[in-house]
C-alpha atoms as a PDB file:
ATOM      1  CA  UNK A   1     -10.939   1.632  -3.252  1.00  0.00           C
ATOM      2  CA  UNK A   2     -11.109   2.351   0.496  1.00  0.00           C
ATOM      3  CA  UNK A   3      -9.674   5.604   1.498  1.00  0.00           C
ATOM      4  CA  UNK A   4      -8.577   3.862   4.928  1.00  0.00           C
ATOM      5  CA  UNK A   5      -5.533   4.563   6.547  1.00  0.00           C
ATOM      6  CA  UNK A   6      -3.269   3.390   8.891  1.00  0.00           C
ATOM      7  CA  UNK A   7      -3.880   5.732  11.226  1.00  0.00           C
ATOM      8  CA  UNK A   8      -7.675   5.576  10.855  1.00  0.00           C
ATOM      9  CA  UNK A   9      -6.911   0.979  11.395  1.00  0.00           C
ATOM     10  CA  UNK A  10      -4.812   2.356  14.463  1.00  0.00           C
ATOM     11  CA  UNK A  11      -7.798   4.617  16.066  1.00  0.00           C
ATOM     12  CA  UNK A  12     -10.360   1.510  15.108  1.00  0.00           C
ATOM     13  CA  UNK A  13      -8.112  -1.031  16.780  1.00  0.00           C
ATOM     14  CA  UNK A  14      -7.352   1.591  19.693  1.00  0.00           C
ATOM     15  CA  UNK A  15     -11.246   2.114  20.065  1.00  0.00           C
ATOM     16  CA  UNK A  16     -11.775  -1.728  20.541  1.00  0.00           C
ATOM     17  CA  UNK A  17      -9.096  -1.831  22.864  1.00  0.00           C
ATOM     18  CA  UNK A  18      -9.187  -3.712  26.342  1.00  0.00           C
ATOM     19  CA  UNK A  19      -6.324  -4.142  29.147  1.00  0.00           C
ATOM     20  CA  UNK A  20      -7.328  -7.331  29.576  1.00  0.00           C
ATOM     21  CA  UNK A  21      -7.354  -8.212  25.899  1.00  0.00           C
ATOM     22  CA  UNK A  22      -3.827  -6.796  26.240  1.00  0.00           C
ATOM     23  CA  UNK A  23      -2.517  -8.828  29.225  1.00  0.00           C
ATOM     24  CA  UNK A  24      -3.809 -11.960  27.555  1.00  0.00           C
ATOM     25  CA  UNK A  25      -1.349 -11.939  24.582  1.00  0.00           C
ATOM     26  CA  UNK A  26       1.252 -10.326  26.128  1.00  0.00           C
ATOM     27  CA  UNK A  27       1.474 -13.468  27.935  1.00  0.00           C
ATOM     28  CA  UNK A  28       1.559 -15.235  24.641  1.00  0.00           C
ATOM     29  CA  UNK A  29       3.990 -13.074  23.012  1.00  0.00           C
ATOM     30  CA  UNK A  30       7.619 -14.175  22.781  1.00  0.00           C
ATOM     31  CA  UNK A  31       9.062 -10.691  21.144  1.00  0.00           C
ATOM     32  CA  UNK A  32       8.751  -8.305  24.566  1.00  0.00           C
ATOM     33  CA  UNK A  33       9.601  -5.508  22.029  1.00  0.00           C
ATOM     34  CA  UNK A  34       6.398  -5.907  20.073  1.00  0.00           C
ATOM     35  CA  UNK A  35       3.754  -3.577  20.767  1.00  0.00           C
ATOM     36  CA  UNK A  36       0.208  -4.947  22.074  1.00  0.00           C
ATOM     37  CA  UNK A  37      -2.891  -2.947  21.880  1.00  0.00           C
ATOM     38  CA  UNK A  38      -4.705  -4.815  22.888  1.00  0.00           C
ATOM     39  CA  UNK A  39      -7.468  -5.968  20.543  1.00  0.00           C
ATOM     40  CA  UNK A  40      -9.129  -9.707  20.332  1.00  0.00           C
ATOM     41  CA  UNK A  41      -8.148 -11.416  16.891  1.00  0.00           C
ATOM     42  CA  UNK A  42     -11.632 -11.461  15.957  1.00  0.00           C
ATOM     43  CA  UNK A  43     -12.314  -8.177  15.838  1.00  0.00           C
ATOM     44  CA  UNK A  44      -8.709  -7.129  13.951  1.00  0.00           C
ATOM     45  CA  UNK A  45      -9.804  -9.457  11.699  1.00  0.00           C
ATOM     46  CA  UNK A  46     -13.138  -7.614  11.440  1.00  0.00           C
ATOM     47  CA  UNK A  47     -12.276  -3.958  10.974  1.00  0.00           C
ATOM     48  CA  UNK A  48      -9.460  -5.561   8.381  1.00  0.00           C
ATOM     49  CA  UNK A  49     -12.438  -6.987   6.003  1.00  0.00           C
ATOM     50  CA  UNK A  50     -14.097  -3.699   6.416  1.00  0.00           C
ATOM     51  CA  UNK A  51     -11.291  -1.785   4.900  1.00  0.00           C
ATOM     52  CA  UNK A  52      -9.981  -4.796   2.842  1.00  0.00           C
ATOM     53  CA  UNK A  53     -10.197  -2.197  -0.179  1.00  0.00           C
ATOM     54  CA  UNK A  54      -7.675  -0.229   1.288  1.00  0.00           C
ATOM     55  CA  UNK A  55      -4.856   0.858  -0.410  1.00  0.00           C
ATOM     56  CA  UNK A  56      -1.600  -0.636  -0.676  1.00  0.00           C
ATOM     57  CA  UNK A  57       0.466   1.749   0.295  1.00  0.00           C
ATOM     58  CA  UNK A  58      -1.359   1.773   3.532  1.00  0.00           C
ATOM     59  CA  UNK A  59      -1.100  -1.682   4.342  1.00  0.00           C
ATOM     60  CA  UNK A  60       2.217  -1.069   3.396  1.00  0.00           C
ATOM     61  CA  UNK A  61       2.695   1.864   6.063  1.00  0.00           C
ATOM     62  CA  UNK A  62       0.587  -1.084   8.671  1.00  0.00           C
ATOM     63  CA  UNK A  63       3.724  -3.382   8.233  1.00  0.00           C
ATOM     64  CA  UNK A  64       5.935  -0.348   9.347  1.00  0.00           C
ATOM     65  CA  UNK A  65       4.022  -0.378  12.590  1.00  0.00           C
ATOM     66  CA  UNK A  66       6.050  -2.403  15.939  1.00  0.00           C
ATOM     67  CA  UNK A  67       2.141  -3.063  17.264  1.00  0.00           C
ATOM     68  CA  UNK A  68       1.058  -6.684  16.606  1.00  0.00           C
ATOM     69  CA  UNK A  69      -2.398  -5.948  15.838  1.00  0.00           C
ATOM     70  CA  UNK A  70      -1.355  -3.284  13.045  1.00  0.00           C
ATOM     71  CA  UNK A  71       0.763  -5.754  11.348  1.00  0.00           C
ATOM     72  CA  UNK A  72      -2.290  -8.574  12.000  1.00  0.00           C
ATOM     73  CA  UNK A  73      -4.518  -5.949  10.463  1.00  0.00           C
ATOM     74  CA  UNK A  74      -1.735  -5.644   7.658  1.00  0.00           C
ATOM     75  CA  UNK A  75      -1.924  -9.453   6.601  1.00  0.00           C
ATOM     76  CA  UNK A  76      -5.185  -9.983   7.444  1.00  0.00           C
ATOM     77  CA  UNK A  77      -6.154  -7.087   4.892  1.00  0.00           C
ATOM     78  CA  UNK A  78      -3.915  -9.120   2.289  1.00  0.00           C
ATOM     79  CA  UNK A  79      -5.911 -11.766   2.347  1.00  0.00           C
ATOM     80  CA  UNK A  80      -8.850 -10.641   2.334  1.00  0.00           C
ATOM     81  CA  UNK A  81      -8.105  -8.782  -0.800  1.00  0.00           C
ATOM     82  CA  UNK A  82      -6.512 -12.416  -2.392  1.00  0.00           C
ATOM     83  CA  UNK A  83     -10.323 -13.418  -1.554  1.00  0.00           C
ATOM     84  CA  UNK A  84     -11.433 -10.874  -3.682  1.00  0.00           C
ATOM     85  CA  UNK A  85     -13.303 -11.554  -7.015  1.00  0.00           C
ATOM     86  CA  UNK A  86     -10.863  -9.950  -9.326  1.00  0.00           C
ATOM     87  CA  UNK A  87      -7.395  -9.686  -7.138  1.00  0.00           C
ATOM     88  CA  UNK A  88      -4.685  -8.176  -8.351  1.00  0.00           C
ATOM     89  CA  UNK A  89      -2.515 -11.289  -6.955  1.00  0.00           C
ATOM     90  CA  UNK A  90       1.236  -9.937  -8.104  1.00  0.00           C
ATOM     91  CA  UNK A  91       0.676  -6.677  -6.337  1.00  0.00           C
ATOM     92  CA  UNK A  92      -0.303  -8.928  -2.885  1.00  0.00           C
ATOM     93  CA  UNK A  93       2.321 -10.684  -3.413  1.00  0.00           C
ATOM     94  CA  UNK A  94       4.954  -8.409  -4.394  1.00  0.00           C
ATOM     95  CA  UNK A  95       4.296  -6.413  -1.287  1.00  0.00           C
ATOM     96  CA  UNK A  96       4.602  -9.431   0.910  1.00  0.00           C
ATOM     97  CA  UNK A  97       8.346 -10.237  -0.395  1.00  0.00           C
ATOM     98  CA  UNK A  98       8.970  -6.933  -0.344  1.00  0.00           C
ATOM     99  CA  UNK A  99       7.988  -6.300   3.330  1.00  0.00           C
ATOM    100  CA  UNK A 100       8.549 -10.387   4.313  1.00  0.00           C
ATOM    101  CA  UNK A 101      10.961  -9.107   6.855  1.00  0.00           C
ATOM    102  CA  UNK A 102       8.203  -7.943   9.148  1.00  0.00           C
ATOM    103  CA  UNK A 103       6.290 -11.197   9.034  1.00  0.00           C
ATOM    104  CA  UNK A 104       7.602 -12.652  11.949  1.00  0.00           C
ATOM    105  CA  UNK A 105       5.439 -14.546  13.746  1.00  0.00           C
ATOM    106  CA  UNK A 106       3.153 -17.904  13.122  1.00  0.00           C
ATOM    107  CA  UNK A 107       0.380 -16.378  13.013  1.00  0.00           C
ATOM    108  CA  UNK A 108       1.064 -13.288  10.672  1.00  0.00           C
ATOM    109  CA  UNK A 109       2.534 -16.567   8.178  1.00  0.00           C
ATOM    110  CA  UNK A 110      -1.011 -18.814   8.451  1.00  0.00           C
ATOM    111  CA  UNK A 111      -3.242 -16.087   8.229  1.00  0.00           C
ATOM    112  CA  UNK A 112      -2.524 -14.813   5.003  1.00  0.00           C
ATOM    113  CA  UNK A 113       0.374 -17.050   3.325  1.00  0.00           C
ATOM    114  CA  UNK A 114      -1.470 -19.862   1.663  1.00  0.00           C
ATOM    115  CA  UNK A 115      -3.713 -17.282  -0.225  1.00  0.00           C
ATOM    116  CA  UNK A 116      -1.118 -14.422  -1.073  1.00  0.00           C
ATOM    117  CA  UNK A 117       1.647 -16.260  -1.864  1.00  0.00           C
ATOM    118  CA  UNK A 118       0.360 -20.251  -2.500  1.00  0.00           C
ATOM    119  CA  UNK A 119      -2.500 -18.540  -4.602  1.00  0.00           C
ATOM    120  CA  UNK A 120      -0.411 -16.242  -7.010  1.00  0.00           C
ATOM    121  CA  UNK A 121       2.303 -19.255  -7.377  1.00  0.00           C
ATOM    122  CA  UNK A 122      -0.515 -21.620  -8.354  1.00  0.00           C
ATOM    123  CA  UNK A 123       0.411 -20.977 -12.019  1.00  0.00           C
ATOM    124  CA  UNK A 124       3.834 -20.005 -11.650  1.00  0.00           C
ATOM    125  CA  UNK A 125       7.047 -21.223 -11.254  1.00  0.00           C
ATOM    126  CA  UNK A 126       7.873 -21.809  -7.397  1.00  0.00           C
ATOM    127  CA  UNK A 127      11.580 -21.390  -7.482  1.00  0.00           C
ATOM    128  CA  UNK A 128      10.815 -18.340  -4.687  1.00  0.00           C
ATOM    129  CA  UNK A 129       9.266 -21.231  -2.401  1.00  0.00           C
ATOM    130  CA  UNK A 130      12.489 -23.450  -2.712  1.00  0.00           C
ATOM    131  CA  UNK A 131      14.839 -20.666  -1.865  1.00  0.00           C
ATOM    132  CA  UNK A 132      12.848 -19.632   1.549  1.00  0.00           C
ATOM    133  CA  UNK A 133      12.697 -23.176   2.778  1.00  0.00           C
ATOM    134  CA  UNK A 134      16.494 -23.067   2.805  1.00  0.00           C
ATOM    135  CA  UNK A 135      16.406 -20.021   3.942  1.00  0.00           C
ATOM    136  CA  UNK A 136      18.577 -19.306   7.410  1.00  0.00           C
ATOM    137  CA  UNK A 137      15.449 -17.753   9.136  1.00  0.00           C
ATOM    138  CA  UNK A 138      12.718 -19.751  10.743  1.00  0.00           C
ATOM    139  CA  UNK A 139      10.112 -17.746   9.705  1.00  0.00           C
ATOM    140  CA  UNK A 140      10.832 -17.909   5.845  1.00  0.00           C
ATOM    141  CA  UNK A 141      11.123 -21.488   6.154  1.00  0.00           C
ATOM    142  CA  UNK A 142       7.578 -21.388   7.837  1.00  0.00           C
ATOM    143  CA  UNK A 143       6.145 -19.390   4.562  1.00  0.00           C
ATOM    144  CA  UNK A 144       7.487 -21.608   1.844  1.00  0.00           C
ATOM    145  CA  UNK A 145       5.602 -24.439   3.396  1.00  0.00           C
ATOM    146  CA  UNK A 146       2.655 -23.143   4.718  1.00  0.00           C
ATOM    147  CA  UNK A 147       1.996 -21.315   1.134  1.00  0.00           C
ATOM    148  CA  UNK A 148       2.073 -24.812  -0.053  1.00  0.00           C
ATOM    149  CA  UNK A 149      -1.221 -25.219   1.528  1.00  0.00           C
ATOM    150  CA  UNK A 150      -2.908 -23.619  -1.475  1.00  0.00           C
ATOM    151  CA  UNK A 151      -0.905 -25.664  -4.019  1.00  0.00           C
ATOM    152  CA  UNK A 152      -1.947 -28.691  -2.164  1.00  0.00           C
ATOM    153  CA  UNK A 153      -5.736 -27.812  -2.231  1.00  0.00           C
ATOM    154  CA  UNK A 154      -5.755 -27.254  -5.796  1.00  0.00           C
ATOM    155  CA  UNK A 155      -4.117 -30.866  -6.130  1.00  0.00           C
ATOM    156  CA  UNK A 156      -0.727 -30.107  -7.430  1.00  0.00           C
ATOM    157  CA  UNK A 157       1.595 -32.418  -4.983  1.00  0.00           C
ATOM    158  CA  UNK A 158       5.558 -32.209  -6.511  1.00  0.00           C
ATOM    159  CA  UNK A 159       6.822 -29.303  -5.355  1.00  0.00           C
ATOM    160  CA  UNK A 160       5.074 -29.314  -1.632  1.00  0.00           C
ATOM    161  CA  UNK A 161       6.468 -32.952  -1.828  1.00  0.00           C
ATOM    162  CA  UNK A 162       9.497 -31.853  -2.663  1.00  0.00           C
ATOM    163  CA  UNK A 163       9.062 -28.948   0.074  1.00  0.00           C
ATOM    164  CA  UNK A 164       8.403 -31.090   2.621  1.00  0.00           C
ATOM    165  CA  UNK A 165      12.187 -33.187   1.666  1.00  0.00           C
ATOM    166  CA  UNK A 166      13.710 -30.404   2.399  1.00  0.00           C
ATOM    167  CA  UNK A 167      12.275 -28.668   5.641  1.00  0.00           C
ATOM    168  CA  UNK A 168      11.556 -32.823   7.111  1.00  0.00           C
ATOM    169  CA  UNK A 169      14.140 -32.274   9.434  1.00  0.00           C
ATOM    170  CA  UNK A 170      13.692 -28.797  10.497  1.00  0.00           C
ATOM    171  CA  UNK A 171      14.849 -28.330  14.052  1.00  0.00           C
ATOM    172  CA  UNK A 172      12.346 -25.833  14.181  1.00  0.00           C
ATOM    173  CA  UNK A 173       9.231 -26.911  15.905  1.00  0.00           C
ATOM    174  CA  UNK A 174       6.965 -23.918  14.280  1.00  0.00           C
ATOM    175  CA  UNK A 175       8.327 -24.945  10.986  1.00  0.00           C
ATOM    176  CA  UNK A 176       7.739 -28.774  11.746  1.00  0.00           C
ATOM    177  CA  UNK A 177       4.164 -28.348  12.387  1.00  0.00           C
ATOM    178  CA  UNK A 178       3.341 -26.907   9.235  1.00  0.00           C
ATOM    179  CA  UNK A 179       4.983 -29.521   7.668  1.00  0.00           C
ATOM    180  CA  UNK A 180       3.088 -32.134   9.709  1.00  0.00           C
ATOM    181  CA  UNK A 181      -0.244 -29.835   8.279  1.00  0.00           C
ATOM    182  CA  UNK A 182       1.061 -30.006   4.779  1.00  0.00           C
ATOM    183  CA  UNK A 183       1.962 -33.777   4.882  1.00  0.00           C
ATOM    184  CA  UNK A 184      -2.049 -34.600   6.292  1.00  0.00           C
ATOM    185  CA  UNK A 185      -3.316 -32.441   3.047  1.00  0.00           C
ATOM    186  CA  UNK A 186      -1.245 -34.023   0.863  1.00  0.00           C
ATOM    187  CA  UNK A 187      -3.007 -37.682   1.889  1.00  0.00           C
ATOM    188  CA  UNK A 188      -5.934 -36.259   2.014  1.00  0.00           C
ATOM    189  CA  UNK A 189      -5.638 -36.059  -1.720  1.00  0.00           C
ATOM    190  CA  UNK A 190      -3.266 -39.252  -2.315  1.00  0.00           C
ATOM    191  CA  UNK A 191      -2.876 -41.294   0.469  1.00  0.00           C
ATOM    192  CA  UNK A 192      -0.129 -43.666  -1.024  1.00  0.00           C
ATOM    193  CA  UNK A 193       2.376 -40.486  -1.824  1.00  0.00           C
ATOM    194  CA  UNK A 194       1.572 -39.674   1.894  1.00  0.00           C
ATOM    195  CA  UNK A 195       2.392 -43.569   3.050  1.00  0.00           C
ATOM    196  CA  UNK A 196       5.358 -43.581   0.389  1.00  0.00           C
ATOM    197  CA  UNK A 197       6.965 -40.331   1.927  1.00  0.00           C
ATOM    198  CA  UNK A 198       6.131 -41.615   5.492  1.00  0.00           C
ATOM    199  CA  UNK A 199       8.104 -45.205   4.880  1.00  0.00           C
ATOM    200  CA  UNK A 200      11.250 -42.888   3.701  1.00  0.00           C
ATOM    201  CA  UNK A 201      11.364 -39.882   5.843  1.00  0.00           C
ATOM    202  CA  UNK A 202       8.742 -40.138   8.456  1.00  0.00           C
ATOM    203  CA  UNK A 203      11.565 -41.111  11.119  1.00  0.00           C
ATOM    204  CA  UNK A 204      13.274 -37.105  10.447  1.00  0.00           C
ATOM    205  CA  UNK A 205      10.317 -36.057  11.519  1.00  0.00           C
ATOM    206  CA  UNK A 206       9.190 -34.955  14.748  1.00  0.00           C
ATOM    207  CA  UNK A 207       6.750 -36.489  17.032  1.00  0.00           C
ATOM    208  CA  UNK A 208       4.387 -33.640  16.576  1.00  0.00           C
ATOM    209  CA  UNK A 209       4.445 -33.268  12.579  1.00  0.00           C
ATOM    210  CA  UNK A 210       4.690 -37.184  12.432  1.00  0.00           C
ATOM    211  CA  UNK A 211       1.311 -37.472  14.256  1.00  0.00           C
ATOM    212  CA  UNK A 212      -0.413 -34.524  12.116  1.00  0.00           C
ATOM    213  CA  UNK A 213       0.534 -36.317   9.231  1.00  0.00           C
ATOM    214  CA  UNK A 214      -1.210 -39.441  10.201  1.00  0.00           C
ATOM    215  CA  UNK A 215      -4.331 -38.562  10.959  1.00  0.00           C
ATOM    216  CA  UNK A 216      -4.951 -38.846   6.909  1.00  0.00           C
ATOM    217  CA  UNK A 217      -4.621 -42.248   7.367  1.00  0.00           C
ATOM    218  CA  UNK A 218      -6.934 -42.698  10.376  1.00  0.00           C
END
């Protein structure tokens, strides 16, 4: 166990700090209340497998933080620890539902979602999955599918099928690519359930997700 912080992942991230690191996703951010640092992804992503053992409760205390990199830091941490060879999977997970409020952006979801969540469902019932995608809030809708991902990879195609029925008409573009992701995976394994899905639904989909979807049968 790590006896990191998060103060002592603040004071790394503040260390590798850069105003022009900062400017660049400010411009990219779309919540003018969140935080920036100031930190390139690579290296949040680095000091978060260094302290991957962390605990918790700290990780925890990183998903109080407004600052995008803390809360980066936070999921990125979580999956490393899913990658771990003996991970204590319900705790991950259990801390994401608990804290899912503060994942709130694409990128917090992808980074971490198909591992934490996708992984500890893989043997599970995925009743939890169902409810998000008809959830009110985008971002919940975003984390049922893209947790799918992991389901998919290990072959198991009903219920991200049966994910994908529900969220095909999404009006929400970041929930539409991920279904357009999940759709390509899914004929990457089975082409024909892909093709059969595409000659019922593939007109509720967008243009975007339709075309992701498709390149599995390129």
């Amino acid at each position: 166990m790590s006896d990191a912080t998060a103060e002592s992942i603040r004071a790394a991230l503040e260390a590798e700090a850069s105003a022009d690191e900062r400017a660049k996703i400010q411009r990219r951010m779309t919540d003018t209340r969140t935080e920036v640092i100031g930190v390139r992804m690579g290296t949040v992503f680095d000091i978060a497998k260094a302290n991957s053992r962390m605990p918790l409760a700290e990780v925890d205390r990183l998903l109080d933080s407004d600052a995008y990199e803390m809360r980066m830091a936070a999921v990125s941490v979580l999956d490393f620890a899913a990658r771990a060879k003996k991970p204590d999977r319900q705790a991950l997970y259990e801390l994401w539902m608990r804290r899912i409020d503060r994942i709130e952006t694409w990128d917090y979801i992808d980074r971490a979602a198909p591992r934490v969540i996708g992984g500890y469902l893989l043997d599970k019932p995925r009743d939890v999955l169902f409810d998000l995608a008809r959830s009110d809030d985008r971002w919940h809708r975003r984390t049922a599918i893209t947790a799918a991902f992991w389901i998919i990879r290990s072959g198991d195609l009903d219920d991200p099928l049966a994910l994908c029925e529900i969220l095909v008409a999404d009006p929400e573009h970041l929930v539409q690519t991920s279904v357009g992701v999940a759709l390509r995976e899914i004929g990457r394994i089975d082409q024909a359930r892909l093709e059969q899905f595409l000659a019922r639904r593939g007109a509720d989909l967008s243009a975007h997700a339709r075309r992701t979807a498709c390149t599995a049968l390129a």
